[in-house]
Protein backbone atom coordinates (compact mmCIF):
# COMPACT_ATOMS: atom_id res chain seq x y z
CA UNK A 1 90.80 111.57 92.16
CA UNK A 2 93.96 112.82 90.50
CA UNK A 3 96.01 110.05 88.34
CA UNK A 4 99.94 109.14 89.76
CA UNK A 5 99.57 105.67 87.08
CA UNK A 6 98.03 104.92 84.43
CA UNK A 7 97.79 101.40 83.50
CA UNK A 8 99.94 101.75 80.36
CA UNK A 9 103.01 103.54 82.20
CA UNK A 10 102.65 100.90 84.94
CA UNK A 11 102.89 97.97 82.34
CA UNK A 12 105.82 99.87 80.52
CA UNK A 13 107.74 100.25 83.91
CA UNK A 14 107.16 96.61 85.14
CA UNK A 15 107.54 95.26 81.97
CA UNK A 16 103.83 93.52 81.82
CA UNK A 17 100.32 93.89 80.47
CA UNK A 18 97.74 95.35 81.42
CA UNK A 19 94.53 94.29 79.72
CA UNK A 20 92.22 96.95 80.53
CA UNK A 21 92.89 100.44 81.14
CA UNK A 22 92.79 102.14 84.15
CA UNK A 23 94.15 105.36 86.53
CA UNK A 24 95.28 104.77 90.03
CA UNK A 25 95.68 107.81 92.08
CA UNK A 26 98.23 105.35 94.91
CA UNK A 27 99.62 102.44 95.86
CA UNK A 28 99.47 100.35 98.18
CA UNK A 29 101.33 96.59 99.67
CA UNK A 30 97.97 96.20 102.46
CA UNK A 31 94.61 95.75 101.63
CA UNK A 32 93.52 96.66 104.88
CA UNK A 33 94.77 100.37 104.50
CA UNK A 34 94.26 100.80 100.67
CA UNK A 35 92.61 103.66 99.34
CA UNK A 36 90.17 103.48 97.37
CA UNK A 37 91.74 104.02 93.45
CA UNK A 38 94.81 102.65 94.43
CA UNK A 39 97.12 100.14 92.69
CA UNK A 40 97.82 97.10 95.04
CA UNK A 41 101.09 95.08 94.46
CA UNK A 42 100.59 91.63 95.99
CA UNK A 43 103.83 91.34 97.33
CA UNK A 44 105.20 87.72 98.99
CA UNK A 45 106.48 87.89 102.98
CA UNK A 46 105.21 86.35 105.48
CA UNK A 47 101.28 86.14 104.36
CA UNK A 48 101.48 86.32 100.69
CA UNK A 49 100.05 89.16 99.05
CA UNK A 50 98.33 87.51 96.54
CA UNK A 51 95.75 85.88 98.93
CA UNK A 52 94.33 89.25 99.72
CA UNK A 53 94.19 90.75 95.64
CA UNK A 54 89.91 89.60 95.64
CA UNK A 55 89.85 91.95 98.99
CA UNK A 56 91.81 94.47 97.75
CA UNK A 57 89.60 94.96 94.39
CA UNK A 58 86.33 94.79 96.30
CA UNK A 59 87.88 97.84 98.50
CA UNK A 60 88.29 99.72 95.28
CA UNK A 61 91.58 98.46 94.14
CA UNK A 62 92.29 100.44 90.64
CA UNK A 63 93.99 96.98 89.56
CA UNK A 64 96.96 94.81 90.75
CA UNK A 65 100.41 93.56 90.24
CA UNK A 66 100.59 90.15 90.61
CA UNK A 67 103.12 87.60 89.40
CA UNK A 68 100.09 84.43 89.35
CA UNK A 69 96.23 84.20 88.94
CA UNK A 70 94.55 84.45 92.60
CA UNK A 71 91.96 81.49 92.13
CA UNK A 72 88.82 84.56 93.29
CA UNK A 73 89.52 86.83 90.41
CA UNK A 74 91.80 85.00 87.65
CA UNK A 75 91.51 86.19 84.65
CA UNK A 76 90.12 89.85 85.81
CA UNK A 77 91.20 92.53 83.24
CA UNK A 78 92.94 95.07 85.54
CA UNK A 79 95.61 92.32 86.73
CA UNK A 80 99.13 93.44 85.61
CA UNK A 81 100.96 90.34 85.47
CA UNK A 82 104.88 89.97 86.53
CA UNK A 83 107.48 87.45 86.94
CA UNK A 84 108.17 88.81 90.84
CA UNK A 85 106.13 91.43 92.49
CA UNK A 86 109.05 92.83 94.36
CA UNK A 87 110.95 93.59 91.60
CA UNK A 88 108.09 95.02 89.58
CA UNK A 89 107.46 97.35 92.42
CA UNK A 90 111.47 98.14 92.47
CA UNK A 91 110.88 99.47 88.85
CA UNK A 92 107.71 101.17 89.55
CA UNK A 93 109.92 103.10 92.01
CA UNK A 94 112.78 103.80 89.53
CA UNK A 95 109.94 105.14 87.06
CA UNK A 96 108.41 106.81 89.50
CA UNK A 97 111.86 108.76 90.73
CA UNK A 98 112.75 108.72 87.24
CA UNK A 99 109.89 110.77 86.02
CA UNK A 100 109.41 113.11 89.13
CA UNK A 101 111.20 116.89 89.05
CA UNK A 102 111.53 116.80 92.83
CA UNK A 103 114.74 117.82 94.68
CA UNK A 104 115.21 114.42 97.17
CA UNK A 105 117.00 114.31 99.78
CA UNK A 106 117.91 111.09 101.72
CA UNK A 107 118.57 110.30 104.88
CA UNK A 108 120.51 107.62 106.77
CA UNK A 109 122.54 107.31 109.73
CA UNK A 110 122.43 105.24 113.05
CA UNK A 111 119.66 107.02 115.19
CA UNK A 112 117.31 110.26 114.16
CA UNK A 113 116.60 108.94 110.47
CA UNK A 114 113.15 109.10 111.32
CA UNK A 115 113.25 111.98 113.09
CA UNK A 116 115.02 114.35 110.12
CA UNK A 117 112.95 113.20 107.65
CA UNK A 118 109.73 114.13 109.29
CA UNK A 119 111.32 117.54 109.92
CA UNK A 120 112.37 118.02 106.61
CA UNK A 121 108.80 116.97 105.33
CA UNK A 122 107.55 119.73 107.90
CA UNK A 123 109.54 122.64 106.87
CA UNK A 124 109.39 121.79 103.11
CA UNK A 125 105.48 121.40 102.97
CA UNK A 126 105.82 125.03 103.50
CA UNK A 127 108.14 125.82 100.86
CA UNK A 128 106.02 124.35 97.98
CA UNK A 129 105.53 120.71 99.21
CA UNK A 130 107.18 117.84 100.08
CA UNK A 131 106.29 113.43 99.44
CA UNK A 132 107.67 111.48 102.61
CA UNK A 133 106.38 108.06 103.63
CA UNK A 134 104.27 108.43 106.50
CA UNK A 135 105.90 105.31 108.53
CA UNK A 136 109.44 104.48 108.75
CA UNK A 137 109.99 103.25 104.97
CA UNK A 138 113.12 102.29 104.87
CA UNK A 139 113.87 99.07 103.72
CA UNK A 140 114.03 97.22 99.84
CA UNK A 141 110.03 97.37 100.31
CA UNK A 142 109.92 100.75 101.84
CA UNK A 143 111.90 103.27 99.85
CA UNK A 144 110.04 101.92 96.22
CA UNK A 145 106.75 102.04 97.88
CA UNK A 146 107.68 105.73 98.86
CA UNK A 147 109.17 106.60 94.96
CA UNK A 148 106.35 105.10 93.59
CA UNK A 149 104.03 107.36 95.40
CA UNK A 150 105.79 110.24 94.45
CA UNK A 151 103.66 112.62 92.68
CA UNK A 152 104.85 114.12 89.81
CA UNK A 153 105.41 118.15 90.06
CA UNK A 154 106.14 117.77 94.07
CA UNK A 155 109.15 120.11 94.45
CA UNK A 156 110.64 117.95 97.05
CA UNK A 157 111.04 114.75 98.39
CA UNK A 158 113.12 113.13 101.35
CA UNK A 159 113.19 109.34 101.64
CA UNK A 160 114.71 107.40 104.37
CA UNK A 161 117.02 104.95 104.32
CA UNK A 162 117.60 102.09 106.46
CA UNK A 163 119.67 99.23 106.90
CA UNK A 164 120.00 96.18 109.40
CA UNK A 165 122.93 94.38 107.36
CA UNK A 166 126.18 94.90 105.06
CA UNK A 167 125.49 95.97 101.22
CA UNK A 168 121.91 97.16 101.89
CA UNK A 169 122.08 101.21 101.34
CA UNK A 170 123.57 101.75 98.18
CA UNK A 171 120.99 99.79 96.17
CA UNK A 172 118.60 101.69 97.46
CA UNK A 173 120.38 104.51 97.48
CA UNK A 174 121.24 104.29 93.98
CA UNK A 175 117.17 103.70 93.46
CA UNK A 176 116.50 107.17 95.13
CA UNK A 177 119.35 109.29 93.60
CA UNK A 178 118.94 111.68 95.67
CA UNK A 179 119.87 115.60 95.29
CA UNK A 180 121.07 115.79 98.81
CA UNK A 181 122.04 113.31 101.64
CA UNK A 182 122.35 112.95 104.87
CA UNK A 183 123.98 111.12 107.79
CA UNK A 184 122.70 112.23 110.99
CA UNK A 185 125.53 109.79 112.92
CA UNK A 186 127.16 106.44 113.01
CA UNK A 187 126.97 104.56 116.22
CA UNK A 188 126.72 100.95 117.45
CA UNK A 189 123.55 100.13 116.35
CA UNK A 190 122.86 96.62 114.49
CA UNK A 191 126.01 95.92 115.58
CA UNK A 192 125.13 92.20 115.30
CA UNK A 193 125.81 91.99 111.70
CA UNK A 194 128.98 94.03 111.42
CA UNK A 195 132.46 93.46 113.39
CA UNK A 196 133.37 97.29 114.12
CA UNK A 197 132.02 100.79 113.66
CA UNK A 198 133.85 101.49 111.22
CA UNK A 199 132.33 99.03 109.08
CA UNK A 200 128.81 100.62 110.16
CA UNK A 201 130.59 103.82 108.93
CA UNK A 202 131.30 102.21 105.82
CA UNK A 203 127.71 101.02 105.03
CA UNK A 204 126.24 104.23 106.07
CA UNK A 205 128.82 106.26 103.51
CA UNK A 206 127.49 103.94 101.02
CA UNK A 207 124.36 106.00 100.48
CA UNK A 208 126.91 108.91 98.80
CA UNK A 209 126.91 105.91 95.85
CA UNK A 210 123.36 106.98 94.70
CA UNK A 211 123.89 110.69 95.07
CA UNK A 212 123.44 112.36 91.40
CA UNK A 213 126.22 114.72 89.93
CA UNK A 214 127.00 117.92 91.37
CA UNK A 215 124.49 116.74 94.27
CA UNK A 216 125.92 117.51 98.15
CA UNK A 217 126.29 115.16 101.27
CA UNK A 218 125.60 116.26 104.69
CA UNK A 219 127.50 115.18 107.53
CA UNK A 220 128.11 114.82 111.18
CA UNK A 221 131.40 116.96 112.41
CA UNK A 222 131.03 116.00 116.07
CA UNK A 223 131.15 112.17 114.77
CA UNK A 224 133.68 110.03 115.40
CA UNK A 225 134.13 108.81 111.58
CA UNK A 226 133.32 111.98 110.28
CA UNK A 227 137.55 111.56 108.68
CA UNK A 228 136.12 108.47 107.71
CA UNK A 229 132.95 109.26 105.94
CA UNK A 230 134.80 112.46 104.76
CA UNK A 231 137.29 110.07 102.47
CA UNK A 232 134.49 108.23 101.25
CA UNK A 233 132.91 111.63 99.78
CA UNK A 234 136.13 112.74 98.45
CA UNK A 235 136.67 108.56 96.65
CA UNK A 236 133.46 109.63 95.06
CA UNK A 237 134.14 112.74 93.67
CA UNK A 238 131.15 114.59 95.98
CA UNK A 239 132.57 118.72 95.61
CA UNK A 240 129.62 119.57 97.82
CA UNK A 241 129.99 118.51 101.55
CA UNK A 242 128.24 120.39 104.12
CA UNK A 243 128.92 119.78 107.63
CA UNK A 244 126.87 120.02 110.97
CA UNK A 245 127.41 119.66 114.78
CA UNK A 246 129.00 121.96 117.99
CA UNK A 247 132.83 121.86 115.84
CA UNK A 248 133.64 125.40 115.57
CA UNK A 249 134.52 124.29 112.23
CA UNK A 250 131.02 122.87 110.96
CA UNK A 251 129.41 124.69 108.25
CA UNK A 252 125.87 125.16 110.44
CA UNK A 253 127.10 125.17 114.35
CA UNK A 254 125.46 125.10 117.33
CA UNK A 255 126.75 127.97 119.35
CA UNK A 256 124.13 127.10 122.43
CA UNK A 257 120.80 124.93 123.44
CA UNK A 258 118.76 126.49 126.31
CA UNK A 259 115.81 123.88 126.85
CA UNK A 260 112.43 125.16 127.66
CA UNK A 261 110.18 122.53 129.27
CA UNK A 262 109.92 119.89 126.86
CA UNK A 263 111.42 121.87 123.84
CA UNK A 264 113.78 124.24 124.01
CA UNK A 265 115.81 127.21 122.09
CA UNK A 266 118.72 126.98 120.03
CA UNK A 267 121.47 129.28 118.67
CA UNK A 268 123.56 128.75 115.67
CA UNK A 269 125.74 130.20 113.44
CA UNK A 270 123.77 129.52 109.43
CA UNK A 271 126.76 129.42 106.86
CA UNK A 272 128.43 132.93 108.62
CA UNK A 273 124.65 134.04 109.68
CA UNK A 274 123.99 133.48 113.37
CA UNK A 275 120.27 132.83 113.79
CA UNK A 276 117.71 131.59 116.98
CA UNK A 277 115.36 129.39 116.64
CA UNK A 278 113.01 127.82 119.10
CA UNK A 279 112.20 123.80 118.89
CA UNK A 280 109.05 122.10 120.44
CA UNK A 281 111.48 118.38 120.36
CA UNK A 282 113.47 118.05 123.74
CA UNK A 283 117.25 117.41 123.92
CA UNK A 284 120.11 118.70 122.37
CA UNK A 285 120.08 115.72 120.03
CA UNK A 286 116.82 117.31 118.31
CA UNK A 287 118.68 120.58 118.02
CA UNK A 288 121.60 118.43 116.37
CA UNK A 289 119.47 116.87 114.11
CA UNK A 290 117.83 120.35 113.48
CA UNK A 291 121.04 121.85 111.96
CA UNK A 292 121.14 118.71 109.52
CA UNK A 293 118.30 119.14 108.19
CA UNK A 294 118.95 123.08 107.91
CA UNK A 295 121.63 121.92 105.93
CA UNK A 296 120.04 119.90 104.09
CA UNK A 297 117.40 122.32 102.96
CA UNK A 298 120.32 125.14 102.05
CA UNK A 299 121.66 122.46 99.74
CA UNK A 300 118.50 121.55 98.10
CA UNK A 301 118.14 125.11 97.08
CA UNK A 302 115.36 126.38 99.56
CA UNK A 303 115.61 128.46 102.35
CA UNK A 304 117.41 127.25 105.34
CA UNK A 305 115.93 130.64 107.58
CA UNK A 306 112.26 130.07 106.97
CA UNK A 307 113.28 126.84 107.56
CA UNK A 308 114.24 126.73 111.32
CA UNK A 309 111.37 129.40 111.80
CA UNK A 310 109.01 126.82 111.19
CA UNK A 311 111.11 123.98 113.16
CA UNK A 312 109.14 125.72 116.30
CA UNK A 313 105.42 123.72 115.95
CA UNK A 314 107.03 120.49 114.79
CA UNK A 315 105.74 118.15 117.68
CA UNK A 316 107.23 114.74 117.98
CA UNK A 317 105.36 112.12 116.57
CA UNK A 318 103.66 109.27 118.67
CA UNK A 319 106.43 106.58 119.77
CA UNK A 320 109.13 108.91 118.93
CA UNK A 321 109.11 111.53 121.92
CA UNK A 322 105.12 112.33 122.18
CA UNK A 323 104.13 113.57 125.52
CA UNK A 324 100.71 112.68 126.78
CA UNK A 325 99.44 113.83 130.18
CA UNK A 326 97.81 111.00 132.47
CA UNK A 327 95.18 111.89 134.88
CA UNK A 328 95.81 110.89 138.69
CA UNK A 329 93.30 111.55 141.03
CA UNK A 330 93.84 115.81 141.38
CA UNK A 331 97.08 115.44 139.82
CA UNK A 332 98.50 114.57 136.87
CA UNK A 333 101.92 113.05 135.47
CA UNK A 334 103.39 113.22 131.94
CA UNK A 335 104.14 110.31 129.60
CA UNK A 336 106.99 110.40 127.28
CA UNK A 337 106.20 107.75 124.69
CA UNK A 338 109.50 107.38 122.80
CA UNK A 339 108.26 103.61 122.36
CA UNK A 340 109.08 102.82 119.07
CA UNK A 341 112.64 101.86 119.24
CA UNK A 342 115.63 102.01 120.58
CA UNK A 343 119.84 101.54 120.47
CA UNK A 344 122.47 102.80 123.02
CA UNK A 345 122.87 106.16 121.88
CA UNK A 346 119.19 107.17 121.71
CA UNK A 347 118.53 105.67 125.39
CA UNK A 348 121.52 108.09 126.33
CA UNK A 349 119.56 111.14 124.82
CA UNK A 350 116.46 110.06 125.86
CA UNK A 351 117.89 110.10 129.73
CA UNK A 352 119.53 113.13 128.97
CA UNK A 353 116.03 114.69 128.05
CA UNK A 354 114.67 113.59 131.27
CA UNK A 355 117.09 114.58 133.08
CA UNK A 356 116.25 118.73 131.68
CA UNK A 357 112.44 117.99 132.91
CA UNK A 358 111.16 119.45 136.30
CA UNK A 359 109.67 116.51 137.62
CA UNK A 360 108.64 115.16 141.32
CA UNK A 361 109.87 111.87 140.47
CA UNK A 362 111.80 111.64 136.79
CA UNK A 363 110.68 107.79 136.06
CA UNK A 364 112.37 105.40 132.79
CA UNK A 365 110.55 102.51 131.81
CA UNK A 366 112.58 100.42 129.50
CA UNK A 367 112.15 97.51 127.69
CA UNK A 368 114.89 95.52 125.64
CA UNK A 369 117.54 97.65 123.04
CA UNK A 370 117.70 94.48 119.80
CA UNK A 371 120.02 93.62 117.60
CA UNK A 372 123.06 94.27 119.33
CA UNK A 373 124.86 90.93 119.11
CA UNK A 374 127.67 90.01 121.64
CA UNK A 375 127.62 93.43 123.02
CA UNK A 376 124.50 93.17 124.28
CA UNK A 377 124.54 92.03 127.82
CA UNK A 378 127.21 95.31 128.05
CA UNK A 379 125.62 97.68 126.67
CA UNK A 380 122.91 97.54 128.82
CA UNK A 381 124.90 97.40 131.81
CA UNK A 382 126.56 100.39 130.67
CA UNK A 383 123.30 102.39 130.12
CA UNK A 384 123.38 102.39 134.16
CA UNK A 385 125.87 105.39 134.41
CA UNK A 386 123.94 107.30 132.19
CA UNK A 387 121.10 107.06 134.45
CA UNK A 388 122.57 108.13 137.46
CA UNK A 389 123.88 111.30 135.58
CA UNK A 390 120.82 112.31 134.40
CA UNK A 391 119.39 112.48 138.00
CA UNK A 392 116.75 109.56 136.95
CA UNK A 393 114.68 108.77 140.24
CA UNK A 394 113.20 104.95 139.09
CA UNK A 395 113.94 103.02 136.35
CA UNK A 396 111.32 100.08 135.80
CA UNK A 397 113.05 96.89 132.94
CA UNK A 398 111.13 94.48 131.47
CA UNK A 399 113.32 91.46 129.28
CA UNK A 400 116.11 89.50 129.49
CA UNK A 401 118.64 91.71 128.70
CA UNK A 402 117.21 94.82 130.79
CA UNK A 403 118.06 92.38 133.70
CA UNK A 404 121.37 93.63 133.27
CA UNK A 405 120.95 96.98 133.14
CA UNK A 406 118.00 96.53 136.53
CA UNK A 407 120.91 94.93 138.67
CA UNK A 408 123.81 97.62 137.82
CA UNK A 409 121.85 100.34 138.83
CA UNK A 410 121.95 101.51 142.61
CA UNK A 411 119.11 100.10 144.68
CA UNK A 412 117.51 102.68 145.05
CA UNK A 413 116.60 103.08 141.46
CA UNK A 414 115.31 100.32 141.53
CA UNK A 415 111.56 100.10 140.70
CA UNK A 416 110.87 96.86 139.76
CA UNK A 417 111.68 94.21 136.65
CA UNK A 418 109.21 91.87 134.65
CA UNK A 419 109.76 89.35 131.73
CA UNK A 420 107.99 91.31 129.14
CA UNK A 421 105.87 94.21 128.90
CA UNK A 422 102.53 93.00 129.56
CA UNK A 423 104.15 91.97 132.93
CA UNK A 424 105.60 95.02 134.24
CA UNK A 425 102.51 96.81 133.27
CA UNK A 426 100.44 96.24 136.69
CA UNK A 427 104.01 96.54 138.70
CA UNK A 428 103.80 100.47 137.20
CA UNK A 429 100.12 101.02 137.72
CA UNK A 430 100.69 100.63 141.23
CA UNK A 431 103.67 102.58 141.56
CA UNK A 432 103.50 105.86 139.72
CA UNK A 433 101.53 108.73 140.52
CA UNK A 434 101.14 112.17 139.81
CA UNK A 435 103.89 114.86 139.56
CA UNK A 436 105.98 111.81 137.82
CA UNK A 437 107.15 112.25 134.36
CA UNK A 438 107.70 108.81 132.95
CA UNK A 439 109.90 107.98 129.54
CA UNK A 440 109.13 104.74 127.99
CA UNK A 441 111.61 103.49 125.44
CA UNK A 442 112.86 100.06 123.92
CA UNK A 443 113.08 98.69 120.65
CA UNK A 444 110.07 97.56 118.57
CA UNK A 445 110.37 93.98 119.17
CA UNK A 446 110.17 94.57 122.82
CA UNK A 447 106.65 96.19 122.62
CA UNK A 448 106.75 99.05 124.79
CA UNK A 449 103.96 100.27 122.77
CA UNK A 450 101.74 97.93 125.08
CA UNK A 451 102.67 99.94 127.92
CA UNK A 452 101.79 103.28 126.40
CA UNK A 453 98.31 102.02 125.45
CA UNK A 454 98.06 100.66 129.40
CA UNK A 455 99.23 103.86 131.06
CA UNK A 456 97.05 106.25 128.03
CA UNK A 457 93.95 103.90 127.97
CA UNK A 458 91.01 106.48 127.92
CA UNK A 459 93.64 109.39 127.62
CA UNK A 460 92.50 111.96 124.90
């Protein structure tokens, strides 16, 4: 078990005491998925952290940051004890990104966070390693959990960085200081909390505030606000901007995307180089997001060419673009699980990819796009051209606002519509069938996940 804390440099960076020494080689918020050796940090949400520190020491916990005495184990020596948990981990996460001699690079935008940060933990693992979370850590509990993880002598890191309202980035982005960042795009998504897109723009640009001197920013050129983001670089005195996209004049440039089943090859011109390079993502939104994060890894100092060579076995992960093949009868058909969420623009890729397939029958199953405010009820209306373009044969909704998007579409696209997910799962069982490849895609709180489970259930 190699040592990330020590009990003394976790007291010094929360500012408590630890009575008894001890090494933890993690951390960990969950006592269900702590390792053993790790530190827990009993944070307060919705259960309260604290109610689960007895379980987490019996699972091997190394010790615990608490800010009271759980009535099971008061008074137990490796208890670091803290006026509020969340801001203890906070500064666990400054130490920990304080401390580490990784190059970070951060990554926000409106869709393909995710997405580029899993990349760039793919290409950089084989340039001398690089500490990602494994989930979507984004958030004020997110992004410290993922500094305070990170190991000391990694040589990279890339941390993603979320947001759902105004004036959440740049504190975190000023926690991660990052080397390098990145935004993939800025589009109308969480448009419930903010009046325009350019105020999206302007939250997004906020995560240049945390980006250390002489660092670089990487941005979209095909974007809409790239002007917009541009001024905020140059307000901040950022020298290094690198720019992506299919502009001629974008620094890395997509010169053409061929796809290949359910990848596809791309050519682009590298900083004055052209180079090919093969993807196993579909769309010509992964190839977009490719040339950020080949960006992205010129600026950090590594190399951008090995880089995109090893782009080519980097397989989407489950709920963002998996396929899994479902037995019928002789047949088969082929399950695109993009489940885990979803906004306007990344249903409009997502058709677009199934649109490229060879299919019998191209089949969308969609569940509700969140957090989308007064727009809403239009936006899902509006996904209805996009479906028709991309040559979509049925299109199955479950939720309220689906509805609209159901009765815009011509009937017959029309597969069927259900309140929720658990509903319209028996409606598809007895309407697919083999030779269909089927996208599924909504956002989180819609649970498409539920339908993936149904249609996989004994897959694999």
């Amino acid at each position: 078990m190699s040592a990330l804390w020590t009990s003394a440099e976790i007291a010094q960076a929360v500012g408590g005491c630890a009575p008894a020494p001890f090494v933890a080689s993690g951390v960990s918020i969950d006592s269900r998925t702590l390792a053993q050796g790790d530190l827990f940090v009993a944070l307060k949400g919705t259960r309260d952290g604290h109610d689960f520190v007895a379980d987490a020491l019996r699972r091997g916990a190394a010790g615990a940051i608490v800010s009271r005495d759980p009535p099971e184990v008061a008074g137990h020596p490796r208890l670091i004890h803290v006026k509020d948990t969340l801001a203890a981990l906070t500064a666990l996460g400054q130490a920990g990104r304080a401390r580490a001699r990784a190059t970070v690079i951060a990554v926000t935008g409106s869709v393909g966070k995710t997405g580029t940060k899993e990349a760039l933990r793919h290409v950089l693992a084989r340039q001398g390693g690089c500490h990602a979370a494994e989930a979507s850590h984004n958030n004020a509990i997110g992004v410290p959990l993922t500094l305070a993880r990170l190991p000391h002598d990694v040589p990279h890191a890339a941390i993603e960085i979320g947001m759902n309202r105004p004036g959440e980035i740049a504190p975190l982005a000023r926690l991660a200081s990052p080397h390098v960042a990145i935004i993939t795009t800025v589009e109308s998504v969480h448009s419930a909390f903010f009046p325009n897109e350019e105020a999206i723009a302007d939250e997004k640009a906020a995560i240049m505030q945390g980006v250390v001197a002489g660092g670089a920013v990487v941005l979209n050129r095909d974007n809409r606000h790239f002007f917009r983001l541009l001024s905020h670089a140059h307000h901040l005195g950022l020298a290094r901007i690198l720019t992506f996209g299919d502009h001629p004049q974008a620094d890395v440039c997509l010169l053409d995307w061929r796809a290949e089943g359910f990848g596809g090859r791309a050519r682009a011109r590298l900083l004055g180089q052209e180079i090919a390079f093969r993807l196993a993502a579909p769309g010509r939104h992964a190839a977009q997001n490719a040339l950020a994060v080949l960006a992205a890894v010129f600026a950090a100092g590594a190399d951008p060419f090995r880089a995109a060579e090893d782009l080519a076995d980097l397989a989407p992960a489950p709920g963002r673009g998996r396929r899994v093949a479902i037995r019928f009868g002789e047949g088969e058909a082929i399950l695109i699980d993009d489940s885990y969420n979803a906004s306007p623009p990344s249903m409009r890729a997502a058709f677009a990819v199934l649109g490229e397939v060879l299919a019998a029958r191209r089949v969308a199953v969609l569940g509700d796009m969140l957090e989308l405010g007064e727009r809403a009820e239009d936006e899902h209306r509006a996904l209805a051209q996009a479906a028709v373009q991309a040559r979509i044969d049925l299109v199955f909704c479950c939720g309220p606002l689906m509805r609209h998007l159901y009765q815009a579409l011509p009937m017959r696209m029309r597969g069927a519509h259900a309140a929720d997910a658990e509903a319209l799962v028996p409606l598809l069982q007895g309407a697919l069938q083999a030779g269909d490849v089927i996208l599924v895609k909504g956002s989180l709180g819609s649970r498409m996940g539920r339908i993936v489970e149904a249609l996989t259930r004994g897959v694999g």
